[in-house]
Structure formats: C-alpha cells, structure tokens
Protein backbone atom coordinates (compact mmCIF):
# COMPACT_ATOMS: atom_id res chain seq x y z
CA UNK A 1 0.00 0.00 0.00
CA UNK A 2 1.14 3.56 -1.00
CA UNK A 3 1.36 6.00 1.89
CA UNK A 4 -0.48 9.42 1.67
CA UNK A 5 2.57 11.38 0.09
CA UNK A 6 3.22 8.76 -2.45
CA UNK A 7 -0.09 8.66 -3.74
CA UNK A 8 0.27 13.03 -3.83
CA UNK A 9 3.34 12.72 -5.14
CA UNK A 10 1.57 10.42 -8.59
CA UNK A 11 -1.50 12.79 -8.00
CA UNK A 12 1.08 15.35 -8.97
CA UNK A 13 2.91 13.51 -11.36
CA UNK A 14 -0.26 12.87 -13.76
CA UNK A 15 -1.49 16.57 -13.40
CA UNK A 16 1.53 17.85 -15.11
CA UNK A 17 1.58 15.14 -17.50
CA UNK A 18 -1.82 15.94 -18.72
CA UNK A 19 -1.18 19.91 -18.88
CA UNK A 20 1.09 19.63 -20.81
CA UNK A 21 -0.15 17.05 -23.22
CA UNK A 22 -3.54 18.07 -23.60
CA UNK A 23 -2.81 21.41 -23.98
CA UNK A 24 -3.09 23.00 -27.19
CA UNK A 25 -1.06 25.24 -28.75
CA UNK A 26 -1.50 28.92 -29.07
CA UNK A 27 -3.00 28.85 -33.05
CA UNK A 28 -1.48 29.75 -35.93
CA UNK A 29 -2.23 33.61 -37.59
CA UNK A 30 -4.32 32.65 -40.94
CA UNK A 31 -3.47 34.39 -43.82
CA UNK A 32 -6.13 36.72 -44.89
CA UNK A 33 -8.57 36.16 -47.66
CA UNK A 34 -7.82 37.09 -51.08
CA UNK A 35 -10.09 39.58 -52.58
CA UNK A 36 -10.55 40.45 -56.04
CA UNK A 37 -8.85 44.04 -56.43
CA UNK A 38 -11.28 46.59 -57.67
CA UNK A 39 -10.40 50.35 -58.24
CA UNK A 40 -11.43 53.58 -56.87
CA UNK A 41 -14.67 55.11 -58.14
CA UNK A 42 -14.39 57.59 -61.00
CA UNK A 43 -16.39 59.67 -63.32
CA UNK A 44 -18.11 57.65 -66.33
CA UNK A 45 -20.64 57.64 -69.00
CA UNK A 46 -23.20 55.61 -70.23
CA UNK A 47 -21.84 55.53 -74.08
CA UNK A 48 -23.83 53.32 -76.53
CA UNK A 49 -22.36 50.80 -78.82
CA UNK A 50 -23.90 48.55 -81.94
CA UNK A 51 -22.54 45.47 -82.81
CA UNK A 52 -23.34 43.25 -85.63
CA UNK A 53 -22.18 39.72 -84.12
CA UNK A 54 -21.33 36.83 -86.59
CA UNK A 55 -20.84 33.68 -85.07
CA UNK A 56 -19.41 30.95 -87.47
CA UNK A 57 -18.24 28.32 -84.82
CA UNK A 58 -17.55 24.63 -86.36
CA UNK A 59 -18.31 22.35 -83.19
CA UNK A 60 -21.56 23.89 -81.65
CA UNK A 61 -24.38 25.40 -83.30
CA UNK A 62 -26.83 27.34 -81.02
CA UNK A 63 -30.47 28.03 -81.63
CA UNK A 64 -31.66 31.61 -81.88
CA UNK A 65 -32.75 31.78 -78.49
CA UNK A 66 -29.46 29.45 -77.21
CA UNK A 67 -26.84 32.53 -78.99
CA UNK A 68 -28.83 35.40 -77.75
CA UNK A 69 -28.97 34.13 -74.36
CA UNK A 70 -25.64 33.23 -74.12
CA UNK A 71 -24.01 36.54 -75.24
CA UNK A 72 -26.94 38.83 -73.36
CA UNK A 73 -25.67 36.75 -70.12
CA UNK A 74 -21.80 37.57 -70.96
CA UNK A 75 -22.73 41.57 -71.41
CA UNK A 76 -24.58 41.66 -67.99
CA UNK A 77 -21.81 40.06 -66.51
CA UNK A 78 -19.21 42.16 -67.70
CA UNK A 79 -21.46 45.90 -66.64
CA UNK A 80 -23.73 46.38 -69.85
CA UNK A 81 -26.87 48.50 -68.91
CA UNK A 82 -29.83 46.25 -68.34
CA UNK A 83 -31.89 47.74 -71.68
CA UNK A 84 -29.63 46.29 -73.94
CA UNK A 85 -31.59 44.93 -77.00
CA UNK A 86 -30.42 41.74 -79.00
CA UNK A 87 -31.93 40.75 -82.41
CA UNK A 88 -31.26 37.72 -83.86
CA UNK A 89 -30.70 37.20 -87.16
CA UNK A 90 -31.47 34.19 -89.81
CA UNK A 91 -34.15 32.39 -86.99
CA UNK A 92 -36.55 31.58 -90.55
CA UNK A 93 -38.23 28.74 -91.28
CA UNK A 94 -35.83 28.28 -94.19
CA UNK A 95 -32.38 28.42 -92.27
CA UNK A 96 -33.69 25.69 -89.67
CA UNK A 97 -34.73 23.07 -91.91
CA UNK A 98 -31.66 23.86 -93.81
CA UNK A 99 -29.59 22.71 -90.79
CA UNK A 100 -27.17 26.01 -91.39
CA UNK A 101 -24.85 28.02 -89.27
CA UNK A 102 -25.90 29.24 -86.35
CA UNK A 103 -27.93 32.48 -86.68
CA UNK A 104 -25.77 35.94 -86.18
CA UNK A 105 -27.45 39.10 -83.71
CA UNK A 106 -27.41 42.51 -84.11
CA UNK A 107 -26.64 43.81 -80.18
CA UNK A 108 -27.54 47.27 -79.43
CA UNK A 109 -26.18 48.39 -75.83
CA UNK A 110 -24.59 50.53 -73.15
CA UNK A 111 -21.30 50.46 -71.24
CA UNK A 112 -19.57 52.56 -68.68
CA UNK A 113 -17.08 54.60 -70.81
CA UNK A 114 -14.68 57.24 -70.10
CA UNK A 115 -15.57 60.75 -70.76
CA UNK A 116 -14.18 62.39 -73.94
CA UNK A 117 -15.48 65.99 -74.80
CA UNK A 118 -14.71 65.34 -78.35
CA UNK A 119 -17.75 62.43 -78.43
CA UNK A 120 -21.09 63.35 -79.27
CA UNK A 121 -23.91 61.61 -78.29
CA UNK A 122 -25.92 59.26 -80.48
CA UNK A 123 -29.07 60.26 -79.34
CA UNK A 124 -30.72 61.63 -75.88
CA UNK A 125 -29.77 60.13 -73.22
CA UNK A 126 -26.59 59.33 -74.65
CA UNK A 127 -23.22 59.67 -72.64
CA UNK A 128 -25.07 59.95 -69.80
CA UNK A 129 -23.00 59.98 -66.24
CA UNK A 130 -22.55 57.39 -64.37
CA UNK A 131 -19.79 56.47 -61.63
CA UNK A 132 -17.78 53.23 -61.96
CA UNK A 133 -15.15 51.54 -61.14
CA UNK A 134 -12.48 48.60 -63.08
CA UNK A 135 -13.32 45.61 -61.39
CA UNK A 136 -11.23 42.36 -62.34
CA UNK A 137 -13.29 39.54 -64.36
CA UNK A 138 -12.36 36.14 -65.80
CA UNK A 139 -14.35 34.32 -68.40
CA UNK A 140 -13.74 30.59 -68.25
CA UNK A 141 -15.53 27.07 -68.73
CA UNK A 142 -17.98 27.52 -65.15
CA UNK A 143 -20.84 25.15 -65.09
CA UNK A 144 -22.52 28.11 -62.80
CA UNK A 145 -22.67 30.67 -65.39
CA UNK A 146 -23.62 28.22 -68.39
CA UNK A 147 -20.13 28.23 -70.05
CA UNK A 148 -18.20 24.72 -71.10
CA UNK A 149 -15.62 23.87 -73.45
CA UNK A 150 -18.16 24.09 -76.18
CA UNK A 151 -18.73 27.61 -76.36
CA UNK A 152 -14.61 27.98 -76.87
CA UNK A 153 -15.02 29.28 -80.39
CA UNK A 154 -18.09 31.88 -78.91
CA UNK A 155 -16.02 32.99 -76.43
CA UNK A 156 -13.48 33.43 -78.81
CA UNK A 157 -15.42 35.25 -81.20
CA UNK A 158 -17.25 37.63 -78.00
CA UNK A 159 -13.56 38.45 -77.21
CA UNK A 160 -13.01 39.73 -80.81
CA UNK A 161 -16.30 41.47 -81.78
CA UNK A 162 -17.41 42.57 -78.58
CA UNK A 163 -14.99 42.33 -75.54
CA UNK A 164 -12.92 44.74 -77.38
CA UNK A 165 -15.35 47.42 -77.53
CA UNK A 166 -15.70 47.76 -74.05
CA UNK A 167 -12.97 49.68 -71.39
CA UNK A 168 -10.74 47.18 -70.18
CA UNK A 169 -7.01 47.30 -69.30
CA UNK A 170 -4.34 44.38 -68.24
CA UNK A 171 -6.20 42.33 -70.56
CA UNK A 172 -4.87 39.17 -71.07
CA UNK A 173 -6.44 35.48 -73.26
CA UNK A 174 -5.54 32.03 -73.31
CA UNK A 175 -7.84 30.46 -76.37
CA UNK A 176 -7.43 27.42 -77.97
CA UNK A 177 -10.23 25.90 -79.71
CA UNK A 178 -10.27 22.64 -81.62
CA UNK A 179 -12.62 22.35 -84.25
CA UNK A 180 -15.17 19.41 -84.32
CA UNK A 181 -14.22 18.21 -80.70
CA UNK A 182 -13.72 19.72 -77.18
CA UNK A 183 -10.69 17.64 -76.28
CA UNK A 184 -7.73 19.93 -76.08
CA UNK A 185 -10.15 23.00 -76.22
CA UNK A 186 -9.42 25.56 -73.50
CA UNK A 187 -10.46 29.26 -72.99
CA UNK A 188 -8.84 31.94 -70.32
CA UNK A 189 -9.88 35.64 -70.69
CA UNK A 190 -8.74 38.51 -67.68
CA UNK A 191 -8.31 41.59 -66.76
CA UNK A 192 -10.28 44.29 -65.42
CA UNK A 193 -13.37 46.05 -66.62
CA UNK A 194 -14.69 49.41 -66.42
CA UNK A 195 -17.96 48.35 -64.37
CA UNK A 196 -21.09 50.32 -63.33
CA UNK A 197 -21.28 51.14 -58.98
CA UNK A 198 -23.91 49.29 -57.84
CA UNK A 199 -27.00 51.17 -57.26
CA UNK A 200 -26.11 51.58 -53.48
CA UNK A 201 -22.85 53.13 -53.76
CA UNK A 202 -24.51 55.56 -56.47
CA UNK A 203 -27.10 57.07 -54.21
CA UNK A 204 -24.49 57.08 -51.26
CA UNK A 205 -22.08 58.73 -53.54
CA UNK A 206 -24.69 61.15 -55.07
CA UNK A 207 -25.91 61.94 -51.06
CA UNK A 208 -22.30 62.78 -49.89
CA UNK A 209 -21.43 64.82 -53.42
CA UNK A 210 -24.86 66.92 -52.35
CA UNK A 211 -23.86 67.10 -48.84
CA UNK A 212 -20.55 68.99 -50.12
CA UNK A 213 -22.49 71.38 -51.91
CA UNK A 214 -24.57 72.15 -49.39
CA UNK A 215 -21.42 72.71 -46.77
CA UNK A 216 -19.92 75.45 -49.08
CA UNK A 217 -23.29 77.37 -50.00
CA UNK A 218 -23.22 80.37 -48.24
C-alpha cells in the first residue's frame, strides 16, 4: 500500500503530465482572404455601342434563343446597362430546316465609358454619367454561369467582336479551340473592366457629393 505522500506525489505527477499534453497550442495567424482588387470610383458615362455579331463556330451550333442568351448573359456580366436589345438574325423557317450556321445578332447596348469631350452623343440620353469603377473579371468554362468547353469558339469570337469594344485594361487570353471536338479545347480571358457602382454606392455617392455642396453654400 502507498502512503499518503506517495499517492500526492503520482496525484502530482499525472497533473503535469496531462497539462502539458492536452494542452493545445496557441493557433497559428491565418493568412487573410484574397479579394478580387477593384479600383477607386471615378467619373463615367453611359456611351452606346452597336454590334453586328457573326458567329461561325464549327463544333456547336446554337439556336436563336441558345446565342442570344448566351451573349446577353456575358454583357450583364461584364457591366452592360440592363436595356440592352439583342436581335437575332437568320431564326426563318428556311435556315432551320436547312440545318445552317448558327444564326448571327445585331446587339444594341450601353457600357460605362470614359468621358471624352470630343464624343457626341448618339441620341438623348446618350453619354449619360454614371460612376464606376475597373473591377477584375475572368471568363472561363464555369458550369454556374452556363459556359463549357463548347462555347470555346463563342467565347473566342465575343472576345473579338465585342470584348474589345468595351474599357478594359491588363487584358490578357488564353484560347485554344479545336474544331469538331472539345478535347484539347481551352479558354482563359482577364483583366479588369470598367464596371457600373452598384445602385447603393450611387445614391451614397450622389448623397455625400450633395452634402458637399450644401457645406460650401453660403
């Protein structure tokens, strides 16, 4: 049998054991999340832009609805105005039981822009001002926004036509598309994007600009 101060003295033992192997370590400092950079605010217009869009892509052929969609979807995406109208183009009887190329659209819309005193506007309403921002975007194969390796040769051709009328800067595309199959296909487009404010931080920014005038009225 133990005597009282050996059985303290284990008693003792066994509490320092277990402090100091069930403790847990302070933890580690995570590194913060990565955010997508995005510029300051600065003075933009609304500036319209028409685009005849040919698509003449080997491996898929879209309905009239199926291009449309696709290619209204892209614009939103990238800060086109809401109103933007899309027409498309050879959807006749004719052309469908003919099995042709995909139809073609003619695209009507609006993007931020910056201001140049030399423009005049198309119409009114035209140019109007808007504050935006150049946001970074990537257009890739993304099963959430409706995009696989069969629309390589669309994306290819939005780059071309479309993507290139808008405000972007660092832009940078990886395309590869092989005709009649999707193995080896592959599309990459970045950069950054002149893009509208949301319509929050346009009424706050609109509320603070008014509160400055207000301040220096005499």
């Amino acid at each position: 049998m133990w005597g009282a101060s050996a059985r303290a003295a284990v008693c003792m033992g066994v509490a320092f054991v277990a402090s100091h192997v069930y403790a847990a370590p302070p933890a580690a400092p995570q590194p913060a999340t990565s955010v997508p950079t995005v510029g300051n605010p600065i003075a933009a217009v609304w500036r319209e832009r028409h685009v005849d869009f040919v698509y003449l892509g080997r491996t898929v052929r879209y309905s009239c609805d199926g291009l449309r969609d696709k290619v209204r979807a892209l614009l939103l995406d990238l800060g086109a105005r809401r109103d933007l109208k899309i027409a498309a183009i050879g959807c006749d009887a004719d052309r469908l039981r003919k099995n042709s190329a995909s139809p073609s659209l003619s695209i009507t819309f609006s993007a931020p822009a910056l201001p140049n005193p030399a423009a005049k506007p198309l119409h009114e309403g035209d140019l109007a001002a808007t504050d935006a921002r150049f946001e970074t975007f990537t257009i890739t194969s993304d099963a959430f926004r409706n995009l696989g390796l069969g629309d390589c040769e669309l994306v290819e051709e939005f780059t071309r036509q479309i993507l290139s009328k808008l405000v972007t800067r660092d832009l940078r595309h990886d395309i590869t598309c092989v005709p009649y199959q999707l193995s080896g296909s592959r599309f990459l487009v970045k950069g950054e994007i002149l893009r509208p404010l949301p319509p929050a931080e346009q009424a706050a920014g609109q509320q603070r600009a008014a509160g400055r005038q207000n301040t220096r009225a005499p």
